[in-house]
C-alpha atoms as a PDB file:
ATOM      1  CA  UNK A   1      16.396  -3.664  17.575  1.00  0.00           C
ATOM      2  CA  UNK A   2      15.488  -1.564  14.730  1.00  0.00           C
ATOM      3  CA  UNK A   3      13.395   1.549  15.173  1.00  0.00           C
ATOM      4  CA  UNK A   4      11.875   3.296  11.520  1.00  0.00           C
ATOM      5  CA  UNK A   5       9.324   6.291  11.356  1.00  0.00           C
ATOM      6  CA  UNK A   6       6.814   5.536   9.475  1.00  0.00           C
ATOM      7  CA  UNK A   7       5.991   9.719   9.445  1.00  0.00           C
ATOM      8  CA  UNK A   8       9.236  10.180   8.059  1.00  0.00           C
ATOM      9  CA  UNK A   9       8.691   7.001   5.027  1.00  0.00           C
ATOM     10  CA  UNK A  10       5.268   8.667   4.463  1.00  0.00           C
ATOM     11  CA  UNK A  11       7.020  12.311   3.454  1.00  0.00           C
ATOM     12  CA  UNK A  12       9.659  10.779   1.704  1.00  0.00           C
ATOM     13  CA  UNK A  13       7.291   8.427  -0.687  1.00  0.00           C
ATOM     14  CA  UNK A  14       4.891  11.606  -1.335  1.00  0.00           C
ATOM     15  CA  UNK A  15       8.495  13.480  -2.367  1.00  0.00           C
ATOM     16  CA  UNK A  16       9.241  10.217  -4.825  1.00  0.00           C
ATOM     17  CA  UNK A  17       5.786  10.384  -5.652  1.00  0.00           C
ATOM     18  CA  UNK A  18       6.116  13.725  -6.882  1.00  0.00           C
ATOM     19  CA  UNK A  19       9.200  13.367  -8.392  1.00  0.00           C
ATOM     20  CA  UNK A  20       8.827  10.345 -10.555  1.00  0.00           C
ATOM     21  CA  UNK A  21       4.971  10.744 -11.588  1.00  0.00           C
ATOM     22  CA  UNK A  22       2.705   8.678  -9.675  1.00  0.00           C
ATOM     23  CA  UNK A  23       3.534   6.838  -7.095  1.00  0.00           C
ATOM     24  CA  UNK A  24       6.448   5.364  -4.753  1.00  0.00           C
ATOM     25  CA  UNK A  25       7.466   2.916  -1.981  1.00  0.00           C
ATOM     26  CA  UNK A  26       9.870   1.160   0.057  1.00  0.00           C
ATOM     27  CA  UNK A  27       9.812  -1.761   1.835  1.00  0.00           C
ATOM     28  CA  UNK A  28      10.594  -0.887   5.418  1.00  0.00           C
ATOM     29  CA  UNK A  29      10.251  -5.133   6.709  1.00  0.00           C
ATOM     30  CA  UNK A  30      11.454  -8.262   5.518  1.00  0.00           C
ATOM     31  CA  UNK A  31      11.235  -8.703   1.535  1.00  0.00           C
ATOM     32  CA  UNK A  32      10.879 -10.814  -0.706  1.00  0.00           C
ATOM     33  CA  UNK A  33      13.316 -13.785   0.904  1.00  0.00           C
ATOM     34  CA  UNK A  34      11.185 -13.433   3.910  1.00  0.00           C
ATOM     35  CA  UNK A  35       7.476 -14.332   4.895  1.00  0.00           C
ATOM     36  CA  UNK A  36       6.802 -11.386   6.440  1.00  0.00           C
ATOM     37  CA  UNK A  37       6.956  -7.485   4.642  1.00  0.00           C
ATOM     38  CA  UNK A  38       5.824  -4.396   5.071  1.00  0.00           C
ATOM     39  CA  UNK A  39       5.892  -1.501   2.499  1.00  0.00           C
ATOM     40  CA  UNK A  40       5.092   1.968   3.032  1.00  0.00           C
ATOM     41  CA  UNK A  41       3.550   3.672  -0.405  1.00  0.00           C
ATOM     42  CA  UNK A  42       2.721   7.244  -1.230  1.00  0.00           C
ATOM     43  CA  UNK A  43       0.494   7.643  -3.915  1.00  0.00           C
ATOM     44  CA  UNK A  44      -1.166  10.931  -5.486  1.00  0.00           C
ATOM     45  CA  UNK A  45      -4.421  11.715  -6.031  1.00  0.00           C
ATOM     46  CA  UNK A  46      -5.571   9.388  -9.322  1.00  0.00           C
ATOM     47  CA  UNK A  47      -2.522   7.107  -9.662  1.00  0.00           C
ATOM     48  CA  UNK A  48      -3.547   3.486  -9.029  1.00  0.00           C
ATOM     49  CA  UNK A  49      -1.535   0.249  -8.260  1.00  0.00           C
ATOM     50  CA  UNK A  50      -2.354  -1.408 -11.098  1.00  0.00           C
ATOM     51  CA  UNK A  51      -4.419  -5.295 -11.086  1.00  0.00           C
ATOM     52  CA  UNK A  52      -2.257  -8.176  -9.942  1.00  0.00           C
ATOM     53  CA  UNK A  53      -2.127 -10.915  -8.079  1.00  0.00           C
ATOM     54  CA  UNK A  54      -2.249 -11.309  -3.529  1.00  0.00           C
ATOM     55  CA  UNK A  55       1.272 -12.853  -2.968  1.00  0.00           C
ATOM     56  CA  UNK A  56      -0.430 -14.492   0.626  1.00  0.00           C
ATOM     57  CA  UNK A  57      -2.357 -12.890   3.211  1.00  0.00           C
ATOM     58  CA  UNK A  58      -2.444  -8.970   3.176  1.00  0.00           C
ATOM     59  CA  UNK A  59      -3.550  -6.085   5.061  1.00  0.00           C
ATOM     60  CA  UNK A  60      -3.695  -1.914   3.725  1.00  0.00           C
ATOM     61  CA  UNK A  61      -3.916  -0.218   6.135  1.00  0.00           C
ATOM     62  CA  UNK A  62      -4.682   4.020   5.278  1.00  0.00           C
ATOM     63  CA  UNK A  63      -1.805   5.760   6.761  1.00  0.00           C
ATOM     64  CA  UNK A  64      -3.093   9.221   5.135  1.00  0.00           C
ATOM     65  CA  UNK A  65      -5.830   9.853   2.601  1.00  0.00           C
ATOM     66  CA  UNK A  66      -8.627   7.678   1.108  1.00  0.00           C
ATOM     67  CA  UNK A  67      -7.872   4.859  -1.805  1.00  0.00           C
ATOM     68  CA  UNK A  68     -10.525   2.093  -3.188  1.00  0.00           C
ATOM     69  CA  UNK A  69      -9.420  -0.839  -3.468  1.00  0.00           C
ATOM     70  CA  UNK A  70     -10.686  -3.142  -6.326  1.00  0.00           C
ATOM     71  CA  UNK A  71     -11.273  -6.804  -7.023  1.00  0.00           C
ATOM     72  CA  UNK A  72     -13.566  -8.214  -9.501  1.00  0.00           C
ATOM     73  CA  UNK A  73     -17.068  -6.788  -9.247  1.00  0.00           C
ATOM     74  CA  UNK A  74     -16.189  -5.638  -5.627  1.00  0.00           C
ATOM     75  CA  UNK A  75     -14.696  -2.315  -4.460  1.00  0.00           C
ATOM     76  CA  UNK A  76     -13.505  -1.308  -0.815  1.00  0.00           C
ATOM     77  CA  UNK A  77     -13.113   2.645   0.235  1.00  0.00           C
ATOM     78  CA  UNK A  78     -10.166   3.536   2.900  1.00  0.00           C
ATOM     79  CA  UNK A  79      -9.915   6.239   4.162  1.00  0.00           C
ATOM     80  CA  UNK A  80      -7.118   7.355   7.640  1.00  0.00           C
ATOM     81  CA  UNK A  81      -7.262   4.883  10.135  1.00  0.00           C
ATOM     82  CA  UNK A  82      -8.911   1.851   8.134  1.00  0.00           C
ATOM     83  CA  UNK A  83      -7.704  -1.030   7.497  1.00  0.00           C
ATOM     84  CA  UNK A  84      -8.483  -2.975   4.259  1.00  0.00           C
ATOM     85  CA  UNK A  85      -7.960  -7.410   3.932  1.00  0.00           C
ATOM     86  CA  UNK A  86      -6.936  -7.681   0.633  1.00  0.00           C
ATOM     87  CA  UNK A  87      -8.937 -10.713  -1.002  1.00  0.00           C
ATOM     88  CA  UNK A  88      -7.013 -13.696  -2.400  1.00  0.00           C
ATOM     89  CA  UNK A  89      -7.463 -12.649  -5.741  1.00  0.00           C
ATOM     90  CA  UNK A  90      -6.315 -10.192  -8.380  1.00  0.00           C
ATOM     91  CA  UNK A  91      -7.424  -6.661  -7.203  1.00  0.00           C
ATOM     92  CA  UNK A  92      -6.098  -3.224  -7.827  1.00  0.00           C
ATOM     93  CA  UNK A  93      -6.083   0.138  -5.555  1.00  0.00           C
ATOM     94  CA  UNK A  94      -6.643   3.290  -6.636  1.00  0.00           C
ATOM     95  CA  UNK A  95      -5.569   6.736  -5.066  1.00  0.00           C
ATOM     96  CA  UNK A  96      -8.736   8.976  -4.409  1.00  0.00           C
ATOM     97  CA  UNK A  97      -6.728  11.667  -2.749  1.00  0.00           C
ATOM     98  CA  UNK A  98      -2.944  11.743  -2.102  1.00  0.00           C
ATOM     99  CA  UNK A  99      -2.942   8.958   0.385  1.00  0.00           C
ATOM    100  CA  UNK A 100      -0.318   6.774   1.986  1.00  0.00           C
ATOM    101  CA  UNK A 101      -0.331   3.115   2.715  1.00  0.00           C
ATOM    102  CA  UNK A 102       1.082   0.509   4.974  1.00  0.00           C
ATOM    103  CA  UNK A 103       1.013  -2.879   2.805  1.00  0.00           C
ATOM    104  CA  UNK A 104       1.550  -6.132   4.834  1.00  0.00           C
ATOM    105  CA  UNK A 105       1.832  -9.077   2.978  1.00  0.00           C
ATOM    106  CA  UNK A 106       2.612 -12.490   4.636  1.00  0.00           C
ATOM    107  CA  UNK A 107       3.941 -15.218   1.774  1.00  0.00           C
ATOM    108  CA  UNK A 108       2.264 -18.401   1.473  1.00  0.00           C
ATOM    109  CA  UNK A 109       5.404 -20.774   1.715  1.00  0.00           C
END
């Protein structure tokens, strides 16, 4: 068994964040080779995850902060606490405070 704080990811990706420009994060489950992953991101206020494409099913779920997330003509605020299905489409997220995110993406096989 594996045990990871989250608390602890969440301070290190606002230090990366702050350190490289916008935003950081690091997968804490699975990866690519695997169905299952979940990343932990730490964005700053403004910097957005720019439009691409759902790699399966997906979840955000607002660790810290408030994004919106974006797809099409639709748009979706999170703040703490929420949690966000990602449509199967292209969408995008934006930061609208220094927020941190728990991304879970199961692959389509």
């Amino acid at each position: 068994m594996q045990k990871v704080s989250i608390e602890a990811l969440v301070r290190e990706q606002f230090a990366k964040a702050a350190a490289n420009g916008r935003n950081a994060a690091d997968t804490v489950v699975g990866g690519h080779e695997r169905v299952l992953r979940q990343t932990v991101i730490g964005m700053l206020e403004g910097a957005e995850l720019g439009e691409h494409e759902n790699p399966g099913e997906a979840t955000l779920y607002v660790l810290k902060g408030s994004v919106r997330l974006l797809s099409g003509d639709q748009q979706w605020d999170g703040r703490t606490g929420d949690l966000l299905m990602i449509p199967d489409a292209r969408h995008s997220v934006i930061a609208l405070t220094d927020a941190a995110l728990l991304l879970t993406v199961a692959k389509v096989p």
